[in-house]
Protein backbone atom coordinates (compact mmCIF):
# COMPACT_ATOMS: atom_id res chain seq x y z
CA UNK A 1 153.49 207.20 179.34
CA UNK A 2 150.33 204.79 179.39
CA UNK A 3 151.13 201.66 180.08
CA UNK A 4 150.60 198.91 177.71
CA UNK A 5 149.52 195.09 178.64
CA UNK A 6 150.43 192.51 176.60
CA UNK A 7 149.56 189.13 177.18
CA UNK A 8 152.15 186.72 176.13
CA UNK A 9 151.57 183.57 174.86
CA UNK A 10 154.60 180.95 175.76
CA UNK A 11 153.54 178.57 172.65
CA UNK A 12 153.28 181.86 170.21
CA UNK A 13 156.57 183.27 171.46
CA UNK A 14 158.45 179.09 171.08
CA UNK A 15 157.66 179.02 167.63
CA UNK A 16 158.59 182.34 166.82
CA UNK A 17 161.71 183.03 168.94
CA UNK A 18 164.82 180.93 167.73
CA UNK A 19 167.91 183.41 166.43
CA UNK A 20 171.86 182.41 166.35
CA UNK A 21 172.34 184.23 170.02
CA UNK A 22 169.49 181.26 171.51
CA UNK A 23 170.75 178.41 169.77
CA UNK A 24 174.07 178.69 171.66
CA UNK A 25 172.43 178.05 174.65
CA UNK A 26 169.08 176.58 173.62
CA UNK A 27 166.24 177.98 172.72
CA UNK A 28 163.96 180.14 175.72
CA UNK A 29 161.01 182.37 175.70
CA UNK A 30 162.22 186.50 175.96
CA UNK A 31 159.15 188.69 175.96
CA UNK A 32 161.53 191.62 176.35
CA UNK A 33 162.85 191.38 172.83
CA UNK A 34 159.17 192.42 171.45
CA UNK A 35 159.37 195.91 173.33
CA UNK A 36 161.86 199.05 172.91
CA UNK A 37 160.58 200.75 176.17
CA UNK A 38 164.00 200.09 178.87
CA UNK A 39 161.20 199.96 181.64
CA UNK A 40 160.73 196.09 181.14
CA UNK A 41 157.98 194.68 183.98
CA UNK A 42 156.49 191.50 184.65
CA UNK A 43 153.37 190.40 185.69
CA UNK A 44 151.81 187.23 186.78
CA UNK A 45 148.52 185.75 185.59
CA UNK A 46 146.33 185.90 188.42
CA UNK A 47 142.61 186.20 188.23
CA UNK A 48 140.77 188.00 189.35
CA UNK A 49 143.90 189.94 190.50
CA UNK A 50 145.88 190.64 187.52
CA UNK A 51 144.08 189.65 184.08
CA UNK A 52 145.51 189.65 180.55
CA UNK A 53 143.34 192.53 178.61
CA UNK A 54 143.40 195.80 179.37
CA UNK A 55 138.98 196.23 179.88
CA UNK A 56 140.03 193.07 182.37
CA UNK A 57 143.34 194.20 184.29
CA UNK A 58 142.15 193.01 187.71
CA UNK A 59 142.47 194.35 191.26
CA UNK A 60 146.21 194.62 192.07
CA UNK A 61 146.66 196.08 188.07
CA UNK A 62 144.11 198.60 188.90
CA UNK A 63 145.85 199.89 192.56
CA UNK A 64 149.42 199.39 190.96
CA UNK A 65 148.65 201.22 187.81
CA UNK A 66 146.96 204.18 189.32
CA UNK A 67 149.91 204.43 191.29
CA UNK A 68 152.59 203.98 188.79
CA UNK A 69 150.61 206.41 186.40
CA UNK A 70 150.45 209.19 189.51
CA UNK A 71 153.96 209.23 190.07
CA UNK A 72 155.10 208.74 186.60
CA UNK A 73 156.48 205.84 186.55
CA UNK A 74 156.63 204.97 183.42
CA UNK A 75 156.60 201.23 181.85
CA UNK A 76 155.68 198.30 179.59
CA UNK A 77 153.64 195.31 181.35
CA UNK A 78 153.97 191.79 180.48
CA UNK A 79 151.29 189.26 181.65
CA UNK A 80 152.96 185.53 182.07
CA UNK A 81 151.44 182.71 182.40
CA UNK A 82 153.07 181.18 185.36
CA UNK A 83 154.78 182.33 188.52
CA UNK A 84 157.93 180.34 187.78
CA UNK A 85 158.50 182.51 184.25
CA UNK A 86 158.16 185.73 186.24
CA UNK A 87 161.22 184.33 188.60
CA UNK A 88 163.47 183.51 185.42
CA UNK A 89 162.86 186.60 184.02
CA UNK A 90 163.66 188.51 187.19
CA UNK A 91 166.58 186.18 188.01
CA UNK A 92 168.50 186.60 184.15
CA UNK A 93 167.36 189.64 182.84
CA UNK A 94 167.05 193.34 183.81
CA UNK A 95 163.09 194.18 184.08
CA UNK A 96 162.42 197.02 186.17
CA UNK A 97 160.12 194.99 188.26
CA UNK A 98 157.61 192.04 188.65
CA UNK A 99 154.11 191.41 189.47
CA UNK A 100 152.06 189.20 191.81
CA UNK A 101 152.08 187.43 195.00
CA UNK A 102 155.42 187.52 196.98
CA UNK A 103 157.68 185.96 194.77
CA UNK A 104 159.10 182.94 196.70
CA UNK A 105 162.66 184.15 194.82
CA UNK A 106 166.30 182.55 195.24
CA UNK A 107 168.55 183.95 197.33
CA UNK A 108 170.60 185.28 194.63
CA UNK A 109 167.71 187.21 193.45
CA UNK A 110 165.94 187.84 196.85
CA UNK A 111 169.24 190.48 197.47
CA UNK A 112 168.38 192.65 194.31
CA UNK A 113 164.69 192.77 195.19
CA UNK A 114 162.37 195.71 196.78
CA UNK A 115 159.70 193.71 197.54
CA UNK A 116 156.00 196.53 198.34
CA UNK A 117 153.01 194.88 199.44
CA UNK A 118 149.65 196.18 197.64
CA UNK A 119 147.34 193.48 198.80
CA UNK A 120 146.58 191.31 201.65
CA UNK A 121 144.05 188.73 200.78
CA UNK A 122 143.01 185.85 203.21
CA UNK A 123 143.62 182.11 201.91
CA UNK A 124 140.47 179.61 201.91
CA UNK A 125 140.56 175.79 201.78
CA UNK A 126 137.95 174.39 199.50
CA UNK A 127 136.67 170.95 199.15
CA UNK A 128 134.47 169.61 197.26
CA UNK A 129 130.93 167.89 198.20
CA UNK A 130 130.46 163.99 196.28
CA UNK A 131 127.53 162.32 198.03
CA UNK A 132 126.97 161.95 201.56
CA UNK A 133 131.01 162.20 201.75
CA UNK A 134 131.84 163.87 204.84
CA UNK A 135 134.08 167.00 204.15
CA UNK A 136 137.78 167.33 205.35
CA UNK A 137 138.19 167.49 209.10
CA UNK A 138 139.78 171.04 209.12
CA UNK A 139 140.28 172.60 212.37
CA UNK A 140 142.96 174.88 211.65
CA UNK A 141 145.95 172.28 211.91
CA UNK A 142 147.48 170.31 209.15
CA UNK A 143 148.03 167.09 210.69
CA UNK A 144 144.11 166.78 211.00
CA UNK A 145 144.53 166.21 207.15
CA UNK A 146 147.20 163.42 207.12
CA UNK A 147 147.19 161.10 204.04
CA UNK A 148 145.00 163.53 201.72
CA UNK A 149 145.67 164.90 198.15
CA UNK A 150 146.35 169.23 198.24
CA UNK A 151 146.84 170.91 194.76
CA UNK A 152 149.85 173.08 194.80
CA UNK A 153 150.85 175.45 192.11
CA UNK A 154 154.42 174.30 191.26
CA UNK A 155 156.16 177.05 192.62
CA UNK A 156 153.89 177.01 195.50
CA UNK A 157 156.22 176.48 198.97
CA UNK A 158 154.55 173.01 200.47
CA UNK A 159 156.97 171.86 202.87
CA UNK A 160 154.43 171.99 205.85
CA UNK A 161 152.12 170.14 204.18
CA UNK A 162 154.84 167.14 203.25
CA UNK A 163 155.27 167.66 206.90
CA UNK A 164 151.83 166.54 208.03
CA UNK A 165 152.02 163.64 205.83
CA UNK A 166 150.21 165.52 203.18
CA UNK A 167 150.27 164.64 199.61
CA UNK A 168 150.99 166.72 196.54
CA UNK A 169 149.91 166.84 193.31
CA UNK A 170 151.11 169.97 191.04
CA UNK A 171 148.69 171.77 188.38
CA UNK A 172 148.05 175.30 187.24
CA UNK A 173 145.23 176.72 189.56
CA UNK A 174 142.00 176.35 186.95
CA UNK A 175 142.58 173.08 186.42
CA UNK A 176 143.09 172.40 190.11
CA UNK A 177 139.61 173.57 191.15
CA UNK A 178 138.65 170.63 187.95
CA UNK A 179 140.55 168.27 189.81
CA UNK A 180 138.99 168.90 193.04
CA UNK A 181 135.96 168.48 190.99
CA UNK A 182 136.65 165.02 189.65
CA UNK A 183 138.02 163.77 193.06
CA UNK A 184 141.91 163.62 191.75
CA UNK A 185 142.56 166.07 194.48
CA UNK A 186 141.13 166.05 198.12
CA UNK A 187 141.50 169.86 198.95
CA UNK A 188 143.19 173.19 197.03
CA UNK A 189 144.12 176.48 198.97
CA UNK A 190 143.78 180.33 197.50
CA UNK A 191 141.77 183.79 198.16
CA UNK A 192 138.34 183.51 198.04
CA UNK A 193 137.81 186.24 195.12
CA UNK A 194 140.08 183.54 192.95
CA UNK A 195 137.89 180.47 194.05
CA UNK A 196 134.64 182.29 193.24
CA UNK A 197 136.23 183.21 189.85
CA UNK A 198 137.37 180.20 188.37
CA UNK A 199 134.00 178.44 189.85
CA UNK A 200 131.92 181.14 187.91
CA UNK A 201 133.94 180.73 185.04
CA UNK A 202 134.43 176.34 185.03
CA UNK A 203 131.77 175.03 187.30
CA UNK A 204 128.48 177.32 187.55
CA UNK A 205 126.25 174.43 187.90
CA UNK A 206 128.59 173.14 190.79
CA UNK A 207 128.94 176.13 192.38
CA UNK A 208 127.04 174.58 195.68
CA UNK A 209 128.80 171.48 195.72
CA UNK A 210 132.22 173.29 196.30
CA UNK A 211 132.72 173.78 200.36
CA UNK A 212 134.96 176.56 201.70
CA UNK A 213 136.45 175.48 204.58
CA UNK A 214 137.28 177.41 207.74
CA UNK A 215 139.22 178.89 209.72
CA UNK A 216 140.94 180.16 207.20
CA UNK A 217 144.38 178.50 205.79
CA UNK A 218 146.95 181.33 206.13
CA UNK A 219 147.12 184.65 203.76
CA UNK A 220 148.94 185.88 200.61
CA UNK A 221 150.62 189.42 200.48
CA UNK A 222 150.37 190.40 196.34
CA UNK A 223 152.47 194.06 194.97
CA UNK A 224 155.17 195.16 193.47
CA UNK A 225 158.47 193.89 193.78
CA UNK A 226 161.31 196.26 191.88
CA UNK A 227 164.57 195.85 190.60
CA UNK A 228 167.40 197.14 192.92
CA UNK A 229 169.96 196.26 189.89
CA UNK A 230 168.02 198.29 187.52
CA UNK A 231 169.45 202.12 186.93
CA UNK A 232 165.81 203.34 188.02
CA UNK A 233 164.95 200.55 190.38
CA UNK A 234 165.56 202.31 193.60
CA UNK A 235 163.81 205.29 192.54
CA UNK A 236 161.05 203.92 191.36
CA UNK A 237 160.55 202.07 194.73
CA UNK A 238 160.62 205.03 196.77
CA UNK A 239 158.12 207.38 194.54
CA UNK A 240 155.48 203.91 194.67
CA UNK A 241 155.71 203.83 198.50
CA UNK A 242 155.02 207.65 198.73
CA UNK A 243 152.55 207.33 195.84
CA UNK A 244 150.92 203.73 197.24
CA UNK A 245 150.34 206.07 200.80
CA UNK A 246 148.85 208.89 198.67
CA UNK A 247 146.23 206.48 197.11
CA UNK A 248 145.33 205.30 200.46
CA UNK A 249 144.90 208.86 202.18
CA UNK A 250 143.12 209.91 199.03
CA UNK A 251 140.70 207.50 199.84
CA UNK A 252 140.90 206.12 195.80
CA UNK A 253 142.44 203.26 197.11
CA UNK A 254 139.21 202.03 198.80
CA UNK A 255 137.36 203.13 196.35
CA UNK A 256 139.20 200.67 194.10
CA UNK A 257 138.43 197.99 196.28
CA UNK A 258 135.41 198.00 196.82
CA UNK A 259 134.43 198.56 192.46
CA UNK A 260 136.31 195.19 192.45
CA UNK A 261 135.21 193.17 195.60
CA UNK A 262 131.73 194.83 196.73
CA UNK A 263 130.95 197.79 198.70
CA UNK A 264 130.67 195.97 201.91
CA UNK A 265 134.29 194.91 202.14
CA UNK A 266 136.21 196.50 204.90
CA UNK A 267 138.48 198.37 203.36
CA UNK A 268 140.64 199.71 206.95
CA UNK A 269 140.99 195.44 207.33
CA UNK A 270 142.72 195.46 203.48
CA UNK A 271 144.99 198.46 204.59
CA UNK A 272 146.28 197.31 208.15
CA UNK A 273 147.53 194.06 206.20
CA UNK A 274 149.91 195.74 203.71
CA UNK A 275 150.86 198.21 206.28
């Protein structure tokens, strides 16, 4: 079955969800009673990673689908806005399985979940350049940025930085790199194929002005995390590790990589972290 993406829009899906069965409890957002197909997934939002049309799917969408369609596992997609919607969904309902970076899930829902990385991607800190303002002391250690503004996701885990006397301020990640821009925030974290994005696509003009910093600030493991719970959870787990090795011995795996990120990427690098 060819998998279908569906972009779902939280204000779209408020006005039109409200039945007798939601008013007991309030009303919430349930994407999986638009779709008939049992097969239920969830995906985060993640450019360039995982997009919302199906000319745009991104990176991990491309490696995951080729995989799912190889083994035929078969399924309905649906792209959420924010990481903490993909949790709720995973946590209350029944989807087969969810989408993104390693889902920072409760421990309730960490024990029904087959987490498979796809993609390693190293994490930049970026800073941006006003004046003859000298840019953040990095040298690897967190303390070296005591008393300084990061922008965190809100279901980002931060606790190191709070540590080092770091302060937050939350935001989804395009208007984080606007913050950064304005001066609200002193320094945001992510891969560098997401930073180059949302530049290109917010700031073009800016684009020099924006400093990656280095060494770099950790990494981010993104796949495919399945449903234990689910009657075909298991299953499906085990034919996308066998079919996830197949892609890479194929050599199609690389191939995808480097359509997405350039042909001078090492692609053995990208395999030795999800291995």
């Amino acid at each position: 079955m060819i998998l279908k993406y569906k972009f779902i829009s939280l204000c779209s899906l408020t006005l039109i969800l409200f039945s007798a069965n939601s008013a007991a409890t309030g009303p919430r957002v349930a994407p999986s009673l638009f779709v008939t197909d049992k097969n239920i997934m969830y995906a985060q939002e993640y450019s360039p990673f995982v997009g919302n049309t199906h000319e745009q799917q991104g990176l991990l969408m491309d490696l995951i689908s080729s995989v799912l369609k190889a083994e035929g596992i078969a399924g309905t997609v649906n792209i959420l806005p924010t990481q903490s919607m993909v949790q709720y969904y995973f946590s209350q309902e029944m989807p087969l399985a969810i989408i993104g970076p390693d889902f920072k899930l409760s421990k309730a829902a960490n024990r029904k979940a087959i987490f498979i990385p796809v993609l390693g991607l190293d994490t930049f800190f970026y800073a941006y350049q006003k004046g003859e303002t000298k840019v953040l002391d990095w040298t690897g250690k967190l303390k070296n940025l005591k008393g300084k503004t990061y922008g965190a996701n809100k279901s980002e885990d931060v606790s190191a930085y709070k540590q080092a006397g770091i302060n937050i301020k939350y935001a989804r990640t395009p208007a984080l790199v606007k913050q950064l821009q304005q001066g609200k925030i002193d320094f945001i974290g992510m891969p560098e194929a997401t930073f180059n994005y949302l530049n290109k696509q917010h700031s073009p003009e800016q684009a020099a002005l924006f400093i990656k910093m280095t060494p770099k600030a950790g990494k981010v493991l993104m796949g495919i995390t399945f449903n234990k719970n689910h009657p075909e959870g298991q299953q499906a787990a085990k034919a996308f590790k066998i079919g996830l090795k197949k892609l890479i011995n194929s050599g199609q795996y690389q191939t995808i990589l480097h359509n997405h990120l350039g042909g001078d990427i090492a692609a053995d690098e990208f395999i030795k972290r999800i291995q």
